[in-house]
Structures are given as C-alpha cells and as structure tokens.
C-alpha atoms as a PDB file:
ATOM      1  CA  UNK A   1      61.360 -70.690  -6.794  1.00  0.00           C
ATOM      2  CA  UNK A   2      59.865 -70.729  -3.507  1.00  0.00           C
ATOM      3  CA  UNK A   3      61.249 -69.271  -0.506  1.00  0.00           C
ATOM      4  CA  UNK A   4      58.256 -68.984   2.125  1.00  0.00           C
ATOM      5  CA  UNK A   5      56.124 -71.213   4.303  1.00  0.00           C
ATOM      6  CA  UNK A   6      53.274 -68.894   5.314  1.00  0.00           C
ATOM      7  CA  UNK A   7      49.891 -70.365   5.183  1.00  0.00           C
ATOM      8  CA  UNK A   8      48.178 -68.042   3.082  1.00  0.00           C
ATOM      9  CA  UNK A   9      51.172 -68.900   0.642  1.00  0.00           C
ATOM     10  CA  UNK A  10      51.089 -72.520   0.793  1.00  0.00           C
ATOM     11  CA  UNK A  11      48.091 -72.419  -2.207  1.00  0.00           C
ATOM     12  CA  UNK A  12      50.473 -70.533  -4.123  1.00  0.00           C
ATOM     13  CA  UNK A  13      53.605 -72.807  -3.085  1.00  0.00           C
ATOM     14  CA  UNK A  14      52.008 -75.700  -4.530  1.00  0.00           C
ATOM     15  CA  UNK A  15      50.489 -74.374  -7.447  1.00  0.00           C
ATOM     16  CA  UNK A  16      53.840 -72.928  -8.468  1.00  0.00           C
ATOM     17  CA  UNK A  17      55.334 -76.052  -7.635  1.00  0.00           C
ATOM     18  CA  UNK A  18      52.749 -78.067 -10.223  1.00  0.00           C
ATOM     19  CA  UNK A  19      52.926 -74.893 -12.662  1.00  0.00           C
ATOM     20  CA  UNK A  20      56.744 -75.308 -13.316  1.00  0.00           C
ATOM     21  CA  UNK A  21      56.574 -79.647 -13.179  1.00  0.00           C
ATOM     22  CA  UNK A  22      53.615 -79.558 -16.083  1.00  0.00           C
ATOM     23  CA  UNK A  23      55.136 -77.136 -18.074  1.00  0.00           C
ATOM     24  CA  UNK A  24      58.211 -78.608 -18.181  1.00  0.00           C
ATOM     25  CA  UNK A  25      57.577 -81.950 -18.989  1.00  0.00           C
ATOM     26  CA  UNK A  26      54.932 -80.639 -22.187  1.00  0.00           C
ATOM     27  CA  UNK A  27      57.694 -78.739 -23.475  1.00  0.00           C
ATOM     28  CA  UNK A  28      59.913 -81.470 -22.576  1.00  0.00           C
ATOM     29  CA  UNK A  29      58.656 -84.356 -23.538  1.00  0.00           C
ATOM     30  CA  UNK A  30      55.014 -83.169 -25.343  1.00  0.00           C
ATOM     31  CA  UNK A  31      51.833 -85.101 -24.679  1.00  0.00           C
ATOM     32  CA  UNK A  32      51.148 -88.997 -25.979  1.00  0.00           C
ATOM     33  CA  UNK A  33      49.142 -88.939 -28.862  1.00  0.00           C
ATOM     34  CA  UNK A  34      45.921 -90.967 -28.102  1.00  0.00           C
ATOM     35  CA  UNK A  35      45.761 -94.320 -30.223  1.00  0.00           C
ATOM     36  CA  UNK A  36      42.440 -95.789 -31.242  1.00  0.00           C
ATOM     37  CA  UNK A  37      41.801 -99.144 -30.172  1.00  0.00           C
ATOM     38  CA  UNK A  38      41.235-101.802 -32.859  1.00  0.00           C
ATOM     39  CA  UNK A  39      38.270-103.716 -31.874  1.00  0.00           C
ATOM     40  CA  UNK A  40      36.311-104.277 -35.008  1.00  0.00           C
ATOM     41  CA  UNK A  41      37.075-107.567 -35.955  1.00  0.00           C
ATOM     42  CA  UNK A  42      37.647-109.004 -39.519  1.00  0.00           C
ATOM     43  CA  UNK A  43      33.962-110.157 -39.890  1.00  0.00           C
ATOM     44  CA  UNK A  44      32.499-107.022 -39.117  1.00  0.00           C
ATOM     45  CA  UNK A  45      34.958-105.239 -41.660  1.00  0.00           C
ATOM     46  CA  UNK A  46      33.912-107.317 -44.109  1.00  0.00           C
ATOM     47  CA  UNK A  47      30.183-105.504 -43.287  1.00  0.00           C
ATOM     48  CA  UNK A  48      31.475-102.040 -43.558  1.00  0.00           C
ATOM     49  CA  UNK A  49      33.073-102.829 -46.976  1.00  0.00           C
ATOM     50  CA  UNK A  50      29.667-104.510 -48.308  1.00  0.00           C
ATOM     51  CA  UNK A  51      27.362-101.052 -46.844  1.00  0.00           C
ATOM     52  CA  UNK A  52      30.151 -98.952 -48.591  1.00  0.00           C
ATOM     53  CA  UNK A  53      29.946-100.702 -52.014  1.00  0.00           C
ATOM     54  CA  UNK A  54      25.724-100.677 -51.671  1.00  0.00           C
ATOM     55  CA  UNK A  55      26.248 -96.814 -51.181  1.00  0.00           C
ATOM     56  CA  UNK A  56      28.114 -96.063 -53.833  1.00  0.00           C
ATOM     57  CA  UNK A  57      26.015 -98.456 -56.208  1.00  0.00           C
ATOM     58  CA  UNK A  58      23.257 -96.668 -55.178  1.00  0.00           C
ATOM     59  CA  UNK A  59      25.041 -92.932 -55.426  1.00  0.00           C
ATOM     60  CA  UNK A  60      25.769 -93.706 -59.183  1.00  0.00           C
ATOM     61  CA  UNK A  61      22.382 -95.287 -60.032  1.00  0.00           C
ATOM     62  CA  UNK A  62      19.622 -93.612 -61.046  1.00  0.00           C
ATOM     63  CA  UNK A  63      16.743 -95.428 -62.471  1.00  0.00           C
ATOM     64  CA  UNK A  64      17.392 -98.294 -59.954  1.00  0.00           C
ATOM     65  CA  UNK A  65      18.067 -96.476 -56.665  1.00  0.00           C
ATOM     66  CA  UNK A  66      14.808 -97.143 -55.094  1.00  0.00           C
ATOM     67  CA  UNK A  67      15.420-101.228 -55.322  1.00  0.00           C
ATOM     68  CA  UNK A  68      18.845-100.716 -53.863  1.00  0.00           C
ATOM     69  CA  UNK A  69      18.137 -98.545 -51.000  1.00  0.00           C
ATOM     70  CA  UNK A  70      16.534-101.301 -48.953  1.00  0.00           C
ATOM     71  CA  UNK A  71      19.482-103.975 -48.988  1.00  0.00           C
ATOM     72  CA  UNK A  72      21.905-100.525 -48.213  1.00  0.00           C
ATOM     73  CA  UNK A  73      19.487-100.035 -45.096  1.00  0.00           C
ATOM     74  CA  UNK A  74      19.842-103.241 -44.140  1.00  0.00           C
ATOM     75  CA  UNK A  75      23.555-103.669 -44.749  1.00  0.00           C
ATOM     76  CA  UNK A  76      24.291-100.213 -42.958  1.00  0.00           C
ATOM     77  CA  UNK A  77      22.148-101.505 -39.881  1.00  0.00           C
ATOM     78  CA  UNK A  78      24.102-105.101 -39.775  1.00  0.00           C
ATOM     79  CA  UNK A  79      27.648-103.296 -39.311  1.00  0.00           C
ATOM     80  CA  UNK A  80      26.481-101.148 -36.848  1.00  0.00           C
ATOM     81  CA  UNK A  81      25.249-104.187 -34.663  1.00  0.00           C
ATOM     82  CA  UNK A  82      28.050-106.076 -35.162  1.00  0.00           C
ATOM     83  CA  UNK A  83      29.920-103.177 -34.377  1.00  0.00           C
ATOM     84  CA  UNK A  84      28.220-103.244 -30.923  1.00  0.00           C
ATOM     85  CA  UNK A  85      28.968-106.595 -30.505  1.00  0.00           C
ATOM     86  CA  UNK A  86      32.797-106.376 -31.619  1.00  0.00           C
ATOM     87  CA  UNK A  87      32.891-103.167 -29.019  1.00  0.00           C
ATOM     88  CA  UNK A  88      31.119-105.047 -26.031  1.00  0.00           C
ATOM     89  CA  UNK A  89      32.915-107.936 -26.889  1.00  0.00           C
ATOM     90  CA  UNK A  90      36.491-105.521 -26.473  1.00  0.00           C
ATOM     91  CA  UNK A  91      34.971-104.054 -23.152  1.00  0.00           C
ATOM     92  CA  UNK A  92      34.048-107.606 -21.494  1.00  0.00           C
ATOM     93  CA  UNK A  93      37.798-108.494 -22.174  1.00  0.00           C
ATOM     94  CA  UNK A  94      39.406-105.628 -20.837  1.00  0.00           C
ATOM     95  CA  UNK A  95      36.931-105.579 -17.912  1.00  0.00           C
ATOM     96  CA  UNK A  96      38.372-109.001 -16.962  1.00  0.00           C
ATOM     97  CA  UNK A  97      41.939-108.108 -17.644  1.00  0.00           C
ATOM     98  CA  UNK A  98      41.450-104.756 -15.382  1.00  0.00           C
ATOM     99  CA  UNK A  99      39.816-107.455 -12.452  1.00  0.00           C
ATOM    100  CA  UNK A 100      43.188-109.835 -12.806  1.00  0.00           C
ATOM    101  CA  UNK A 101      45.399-106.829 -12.997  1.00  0.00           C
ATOM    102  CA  UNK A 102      43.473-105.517  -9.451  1.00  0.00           C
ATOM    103  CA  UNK A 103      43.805-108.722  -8.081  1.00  0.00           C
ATOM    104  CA  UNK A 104      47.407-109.245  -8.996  1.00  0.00           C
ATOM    105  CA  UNK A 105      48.638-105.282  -7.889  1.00  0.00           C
ATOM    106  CA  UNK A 106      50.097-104.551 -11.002  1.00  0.00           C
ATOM    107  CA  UNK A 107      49.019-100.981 -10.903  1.00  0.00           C
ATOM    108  CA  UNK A 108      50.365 -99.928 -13.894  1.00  0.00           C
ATOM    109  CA  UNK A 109      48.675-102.272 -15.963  1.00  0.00           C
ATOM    110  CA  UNK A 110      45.513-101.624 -14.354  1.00  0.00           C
ATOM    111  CA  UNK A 111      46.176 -97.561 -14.874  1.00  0.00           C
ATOM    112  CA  UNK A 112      46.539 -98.342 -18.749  1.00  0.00           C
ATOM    113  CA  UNK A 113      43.232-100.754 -19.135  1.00  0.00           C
ATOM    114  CA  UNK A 114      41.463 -98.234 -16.966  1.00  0.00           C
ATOM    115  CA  UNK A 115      42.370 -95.641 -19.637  1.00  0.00           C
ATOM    116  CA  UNK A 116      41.566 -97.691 -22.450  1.00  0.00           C
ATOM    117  CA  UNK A 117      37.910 -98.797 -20.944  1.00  0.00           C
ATOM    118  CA  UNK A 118      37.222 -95.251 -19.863  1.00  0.00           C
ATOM    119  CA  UNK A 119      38.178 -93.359 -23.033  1.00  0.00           C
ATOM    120  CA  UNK A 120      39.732 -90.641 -20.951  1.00  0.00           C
ATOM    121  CA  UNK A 121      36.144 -89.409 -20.758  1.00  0.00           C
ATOM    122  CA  UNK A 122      35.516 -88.447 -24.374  1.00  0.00           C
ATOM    123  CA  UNK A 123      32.217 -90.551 -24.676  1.00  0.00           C
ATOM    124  CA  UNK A 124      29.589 -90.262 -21.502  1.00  0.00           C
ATOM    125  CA  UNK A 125      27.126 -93.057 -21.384  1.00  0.00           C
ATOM    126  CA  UNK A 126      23.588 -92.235 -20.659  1.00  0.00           C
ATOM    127  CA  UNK A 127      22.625 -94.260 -17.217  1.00  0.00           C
ATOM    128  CA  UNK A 128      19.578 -94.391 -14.888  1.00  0.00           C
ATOM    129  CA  UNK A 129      19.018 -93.332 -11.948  1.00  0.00           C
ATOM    130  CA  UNK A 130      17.689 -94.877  -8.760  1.00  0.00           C
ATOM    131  CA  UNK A 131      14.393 -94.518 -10.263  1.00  0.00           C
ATOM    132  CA  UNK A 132      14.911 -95.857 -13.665  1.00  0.00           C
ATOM    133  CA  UNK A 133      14.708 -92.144 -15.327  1.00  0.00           C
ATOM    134  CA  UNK A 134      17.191 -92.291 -18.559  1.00  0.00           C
ATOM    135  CA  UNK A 135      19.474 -89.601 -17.824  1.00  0.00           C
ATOM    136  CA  UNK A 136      21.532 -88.400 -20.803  1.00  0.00           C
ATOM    137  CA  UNK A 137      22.565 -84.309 -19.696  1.00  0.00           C
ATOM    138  CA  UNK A 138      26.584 -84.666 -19.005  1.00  0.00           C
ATOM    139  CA  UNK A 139      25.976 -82.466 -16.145  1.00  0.00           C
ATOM    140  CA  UNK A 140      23.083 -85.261 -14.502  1.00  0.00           C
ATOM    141  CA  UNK A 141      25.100 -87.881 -15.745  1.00  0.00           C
ATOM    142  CA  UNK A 142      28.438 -86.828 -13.728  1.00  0.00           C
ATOM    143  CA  UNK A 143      26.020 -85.772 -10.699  1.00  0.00           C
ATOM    144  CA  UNK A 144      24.645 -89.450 -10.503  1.00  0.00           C
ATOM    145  CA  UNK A 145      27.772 -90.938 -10.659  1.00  0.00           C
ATOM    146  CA  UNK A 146      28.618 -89.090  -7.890  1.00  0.00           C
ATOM    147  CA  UNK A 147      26.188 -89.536  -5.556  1.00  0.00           C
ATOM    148  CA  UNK A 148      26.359 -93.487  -6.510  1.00  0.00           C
ATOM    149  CA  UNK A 149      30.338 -93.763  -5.439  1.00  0.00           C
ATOM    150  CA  UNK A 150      29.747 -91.513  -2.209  1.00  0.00           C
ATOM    151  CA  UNK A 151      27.519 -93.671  -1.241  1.00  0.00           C
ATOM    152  CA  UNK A 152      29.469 -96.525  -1.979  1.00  0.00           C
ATOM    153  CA  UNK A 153      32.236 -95.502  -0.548  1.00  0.00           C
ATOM    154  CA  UNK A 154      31.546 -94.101   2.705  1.00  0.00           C
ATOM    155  CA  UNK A 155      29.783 -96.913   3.797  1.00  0.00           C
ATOM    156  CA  UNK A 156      29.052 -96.751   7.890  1.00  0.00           C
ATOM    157  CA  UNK A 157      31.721 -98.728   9.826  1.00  0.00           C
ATOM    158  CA  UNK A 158      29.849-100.143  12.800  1.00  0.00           C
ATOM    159  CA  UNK A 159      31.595 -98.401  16.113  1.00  0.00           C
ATOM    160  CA  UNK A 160      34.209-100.086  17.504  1.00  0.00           C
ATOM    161  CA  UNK A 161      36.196-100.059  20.795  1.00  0.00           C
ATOM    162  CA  UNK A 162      39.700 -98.840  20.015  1.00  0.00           C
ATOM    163  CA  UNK A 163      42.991-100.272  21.416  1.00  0.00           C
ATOM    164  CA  UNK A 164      44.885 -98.729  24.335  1.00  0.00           C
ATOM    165  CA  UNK A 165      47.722 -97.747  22.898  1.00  0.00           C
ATOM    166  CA  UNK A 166      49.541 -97.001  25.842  1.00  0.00           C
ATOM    167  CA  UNK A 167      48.821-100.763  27.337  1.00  0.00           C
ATOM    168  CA  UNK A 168      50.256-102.649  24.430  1.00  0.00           C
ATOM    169  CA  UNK A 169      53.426-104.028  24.484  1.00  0.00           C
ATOM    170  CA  UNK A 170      56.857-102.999  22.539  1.00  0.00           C
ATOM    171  CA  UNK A 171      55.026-100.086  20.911  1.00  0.00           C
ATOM    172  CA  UNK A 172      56.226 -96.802  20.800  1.00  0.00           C
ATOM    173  CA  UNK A 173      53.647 -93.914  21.578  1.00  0.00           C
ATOM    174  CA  UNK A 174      56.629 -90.834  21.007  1.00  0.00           C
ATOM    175  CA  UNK A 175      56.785 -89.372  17.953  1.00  0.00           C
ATOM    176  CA  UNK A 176      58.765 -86.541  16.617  1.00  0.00           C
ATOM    177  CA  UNK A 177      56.358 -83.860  15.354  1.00  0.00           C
ATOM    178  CA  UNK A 178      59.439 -81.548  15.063  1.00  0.00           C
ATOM    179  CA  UNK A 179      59.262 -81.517  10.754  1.00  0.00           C
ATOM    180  CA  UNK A 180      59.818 -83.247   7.868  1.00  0.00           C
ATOM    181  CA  UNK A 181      63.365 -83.615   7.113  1.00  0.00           C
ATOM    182  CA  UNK A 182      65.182 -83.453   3.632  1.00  0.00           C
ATOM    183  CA  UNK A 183      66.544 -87.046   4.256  1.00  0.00           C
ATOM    184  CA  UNK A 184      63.029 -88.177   4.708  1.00  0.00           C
ATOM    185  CA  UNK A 185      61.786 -86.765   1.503  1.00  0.00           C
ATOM    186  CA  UNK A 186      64.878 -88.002  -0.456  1.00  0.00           C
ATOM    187  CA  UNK A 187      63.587 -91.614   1.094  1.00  0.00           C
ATOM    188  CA  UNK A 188      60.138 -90.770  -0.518  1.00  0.00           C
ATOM    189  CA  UNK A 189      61.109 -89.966  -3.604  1.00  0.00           C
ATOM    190  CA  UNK A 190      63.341 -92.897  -3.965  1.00  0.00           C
ATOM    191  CA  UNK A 191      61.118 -95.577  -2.932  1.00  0.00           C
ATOM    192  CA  UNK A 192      58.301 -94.628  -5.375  1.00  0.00           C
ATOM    193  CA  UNK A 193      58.188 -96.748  -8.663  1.00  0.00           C
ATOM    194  CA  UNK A 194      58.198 -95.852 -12.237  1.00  0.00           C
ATOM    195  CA  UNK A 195      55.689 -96.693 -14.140  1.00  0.00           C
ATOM    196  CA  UNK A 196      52.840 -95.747 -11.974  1.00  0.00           C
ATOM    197  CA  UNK A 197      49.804 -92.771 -13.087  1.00  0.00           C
ATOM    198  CA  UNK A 198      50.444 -89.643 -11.467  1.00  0.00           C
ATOM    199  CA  UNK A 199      47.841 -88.084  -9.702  1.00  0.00           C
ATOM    200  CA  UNK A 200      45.372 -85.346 -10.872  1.00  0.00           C
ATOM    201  CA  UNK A 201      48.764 -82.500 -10.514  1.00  0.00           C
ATOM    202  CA  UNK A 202      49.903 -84.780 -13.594  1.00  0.00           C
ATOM    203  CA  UNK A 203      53.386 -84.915 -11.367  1.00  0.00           C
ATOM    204  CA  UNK A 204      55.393 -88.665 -11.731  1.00  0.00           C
ATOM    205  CA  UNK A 205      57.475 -90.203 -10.111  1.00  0.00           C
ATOM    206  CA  UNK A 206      59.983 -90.022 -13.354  1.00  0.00           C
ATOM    207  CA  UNK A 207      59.899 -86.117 -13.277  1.00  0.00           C
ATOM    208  CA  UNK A 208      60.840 -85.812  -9.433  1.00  0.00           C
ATOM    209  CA  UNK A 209      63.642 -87.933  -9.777  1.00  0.00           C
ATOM    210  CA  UNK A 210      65.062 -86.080 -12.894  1.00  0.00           C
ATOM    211  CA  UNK A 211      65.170 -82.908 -10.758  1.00  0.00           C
ATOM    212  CA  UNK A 212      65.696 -84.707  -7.509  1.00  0.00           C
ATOM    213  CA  UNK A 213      67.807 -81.713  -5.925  1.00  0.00           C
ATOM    214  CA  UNK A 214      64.931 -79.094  -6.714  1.00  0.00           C
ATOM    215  CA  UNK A 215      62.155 -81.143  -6.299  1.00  0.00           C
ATOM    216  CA  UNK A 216      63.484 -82.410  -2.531  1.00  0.00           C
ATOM    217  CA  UNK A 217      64.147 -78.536  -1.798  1.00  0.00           C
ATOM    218  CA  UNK A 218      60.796 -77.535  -2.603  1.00  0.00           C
ATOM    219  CA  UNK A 219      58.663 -80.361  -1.663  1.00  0.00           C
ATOM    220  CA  UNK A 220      60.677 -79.539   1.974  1.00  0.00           C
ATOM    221  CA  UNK A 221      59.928 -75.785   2.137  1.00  0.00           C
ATOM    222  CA  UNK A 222      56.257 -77.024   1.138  1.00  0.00           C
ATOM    223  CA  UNK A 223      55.521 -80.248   3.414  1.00  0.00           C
ATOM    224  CA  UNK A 224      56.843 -78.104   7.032  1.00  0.00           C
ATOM    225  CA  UNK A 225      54.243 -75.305   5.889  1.00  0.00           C
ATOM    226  CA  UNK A 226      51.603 -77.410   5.718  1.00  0.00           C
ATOM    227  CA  UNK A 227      52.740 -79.374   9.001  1.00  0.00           C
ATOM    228  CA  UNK A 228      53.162 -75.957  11.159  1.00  0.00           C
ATOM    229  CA  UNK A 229      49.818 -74.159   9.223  1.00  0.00           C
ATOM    230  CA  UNK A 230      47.864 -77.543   8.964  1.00  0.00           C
ATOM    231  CA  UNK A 231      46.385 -76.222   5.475  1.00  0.00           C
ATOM    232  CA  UNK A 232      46.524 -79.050   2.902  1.00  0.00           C
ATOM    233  CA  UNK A 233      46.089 -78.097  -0.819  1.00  0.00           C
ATOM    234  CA  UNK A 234      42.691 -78.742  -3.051  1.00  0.00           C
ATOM    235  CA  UNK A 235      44.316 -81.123  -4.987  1.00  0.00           C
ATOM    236  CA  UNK A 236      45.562 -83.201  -2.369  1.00  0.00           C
ATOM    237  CA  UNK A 237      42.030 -84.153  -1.001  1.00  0.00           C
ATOM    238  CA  UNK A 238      41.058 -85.172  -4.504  1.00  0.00           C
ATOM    239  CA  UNK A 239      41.067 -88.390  -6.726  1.00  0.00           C
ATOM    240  CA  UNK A 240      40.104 -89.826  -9.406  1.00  0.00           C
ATOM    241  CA  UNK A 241      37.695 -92.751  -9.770  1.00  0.00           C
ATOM    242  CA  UNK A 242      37.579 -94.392 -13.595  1.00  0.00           C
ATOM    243  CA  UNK A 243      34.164 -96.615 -13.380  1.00  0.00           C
ATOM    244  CA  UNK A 244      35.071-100.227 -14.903  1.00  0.00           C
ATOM    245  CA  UNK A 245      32.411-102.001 -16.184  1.00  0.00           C
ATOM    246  CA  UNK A 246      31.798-105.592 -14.819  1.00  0.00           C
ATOM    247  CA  UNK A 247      28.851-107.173 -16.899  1.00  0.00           C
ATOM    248  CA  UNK A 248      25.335-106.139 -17.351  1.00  0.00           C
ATOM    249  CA  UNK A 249      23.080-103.249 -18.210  1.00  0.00           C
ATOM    250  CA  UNK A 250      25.789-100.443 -19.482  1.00  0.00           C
ATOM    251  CA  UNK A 251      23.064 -98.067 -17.962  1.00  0.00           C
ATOM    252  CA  UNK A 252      22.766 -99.369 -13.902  1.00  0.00           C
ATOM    253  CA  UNK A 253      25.436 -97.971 -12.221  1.00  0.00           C
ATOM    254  CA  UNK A 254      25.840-100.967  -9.834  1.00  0.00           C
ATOM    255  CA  UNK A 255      27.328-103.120 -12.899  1.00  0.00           C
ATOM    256  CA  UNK A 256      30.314-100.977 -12.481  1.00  0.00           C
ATOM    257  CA  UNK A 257      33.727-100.956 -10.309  1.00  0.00           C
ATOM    258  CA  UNK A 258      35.145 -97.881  -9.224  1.00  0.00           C
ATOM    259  CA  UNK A 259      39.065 -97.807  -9.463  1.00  0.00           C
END
C-alpha cells in the first residue's frame, strides 16, 4: 500500500493509511446505530399522555373547543417542564458518574458517559460569553468554547530551573535516534487495550490488531518518515475535548469540565 518515506508523501502515507482502516471497518462491521436515552420518567409520561388526550378532545370538539384549549395549554406546558427536570435530572447523574469514572481511570466508561452527555454534538447549547451576551450562532458558539478551553488549558507554568541531566545519578543520557524498529511497534500495538475511543482517525486498537502484520508494516514505513523528515500529520496534533457539565448555569462555560 505504501512503499515511500518522502516528506512531501508522509500526508499522503497517513491519509492512505486512515482511508483503507475506516473503510474497512464500515464495510466490515457498519456503524452503531445511536440509541436514545430514556430519561423521562414514569411521572412525566403520565403528563404527555394527559396533553395528548386534551388535544385530541379538543381536535374532535367543536362547540366546546374554546373551554378546553386553556387546560391543553396548561397540560402541554407541565410536560415540557417536567421534561426539563427529568432531562437535568439525567445530566446531573451522568455528570457525577463521568467525575467517578475520571477519578477511578476507567477510560472507557468515561468515553461512553462522555458520549451520552454530549450527544455526539447533535444539540448546541446557547452560552454567554465573558460579557454575558447570549450567544446562540453555532459558529460563535464553537468559537467561545474555544477560546474558553485555550485559555484554560495553556495556563502559564511559572519558570523553573531544570535538572542537570548529566549530574544525576544512574541515568542514562544516550539514546538511539537510529529509527523505530518493527519489534518496537509490535510492543505498541500489543500493549494498547481494547475497549478504549479511538482518536479523531476513528482507528482502534481492535482494528490494528486484526491486521497486525499490515498495520506493523505500514505504521513502520510511516513512523521513520516522520522521524528522518520531522513532519507530523494534521491529525496527530489534534483532539477532542467533550465539555461535561458539573452543576450550574447550562449557559457559563466555567460550570463545565473539559475531557
């Protein structure tokens, strides 16, 4: 699939390399279909049922319509706060199971409430910004958030004096900058763990280790490239940050975690 390790080549290397992992695994093993969380609880069903019987009275009524539009108003406004409540409720709780899951490094958990909190970004919530202006464009929206976890992020370490490395003892300061060997990446491959989000490539640790003999071949043609060139691919300098919110305002961006 790949045969060179040239550095105007090494864009092309990797995107090939993601090209032929994604495609597989869709045709493969398809996407997971997204299921919709059941938060509404029983009382606030009960609500929905009661508007949805007022509506329909009031669809097949036609002298009396007027006196039964005002309970129907009322009923259809009830659900839809107890809806709220049933929905914050379901956000508090997986909030707090995200924090424990943090705390306790189980990843995989955390990947999976993360998603569920989120919504895989179907739904952006209108927030302020350092000024208190409601912002509700997607495009402001996403540009706040990401001026608020820059800033977060890259907070200023105060300078420190670095260790001598050369003056401590029992450590070694020569290190072979010859390559990467295929041993090495067979190591890599082995010690990652299943069960853990892939990264924004969509690559996991499942699908390298189903084509182990490929996947060692390439990622070796691909890592020495970018050793001898010193050209790392876009995706690599990327992540992803899910904001998980903690309590509060839904609309003050410091009432969230970024994961």
């Amino acid at each position: 699939m790949l045969g060179t390790d040239d550095a105007d080549d090494i864009k092309e290397m990797w995107g090939q390399f993601k090209e032929v992992y994604n495609e597989s695994a869709e045709k493969v093993l398809g996407e997971k279909r997204r299921v919709k969380s059941d938060w509404i609880s029983g009382k606030t069903y009960k609500k929905i049922e009661e508007r949805r019987r007022l509506k329909a009275k009031i669809g097949c009524t036609r002298s009396a319509w007027m006196k039964e539009r005002a309970p129907a108003a009322y009923a259809v406004k009830e659900a839809k706060a107890k809806a709220r409540v049933d929905k914050q409720r379901w956000l508090n709780d997986l909030a707090e199971e995200a924090e424990t899951a943090a705390r306790n490094k189980c990843s995989g958990d955390l990947y999976q409430l993360t998603r569920k909190i989120a919504g895989q970004g179907r739904n952006m919530t209108s927030i302020k910004n350092k000024e208190g202006k409601q912002l509700v464009n997607e495009d402001k929206v996403l540009e706040m958030w990401r001026e608020h976890f820059e800033e977060v992020l890259n907070v200023q370490r105060p300078d420190l004096p670095l260790p001598v490395i050369d003056q401590a003892p029992g450590v070694t300061t020569s290190i072979d900058t010859s390559g990467i060997s295929v041993a090495e990446i067979k190591r890599a491959i082995h010690r990652l763990k299943n069960g853990k989000s892939p990264g924004i490539d969509g690559i996991s640790a499942e699908l390298l280790r189903c084509s182990e003999k490929d996947a060692v071949k390439q990622l070796h043609l691909l890592i020495n490239a970018i050793l001898k060139e010193q050209c790392v691919p876009e995706d690599w300098k990327k992540s992803l940050i899910v904001k998980v919110l903690k309590k509060g305002d839904l609309t003050q961006c410091d009432n969230y975690h970024g994961i």
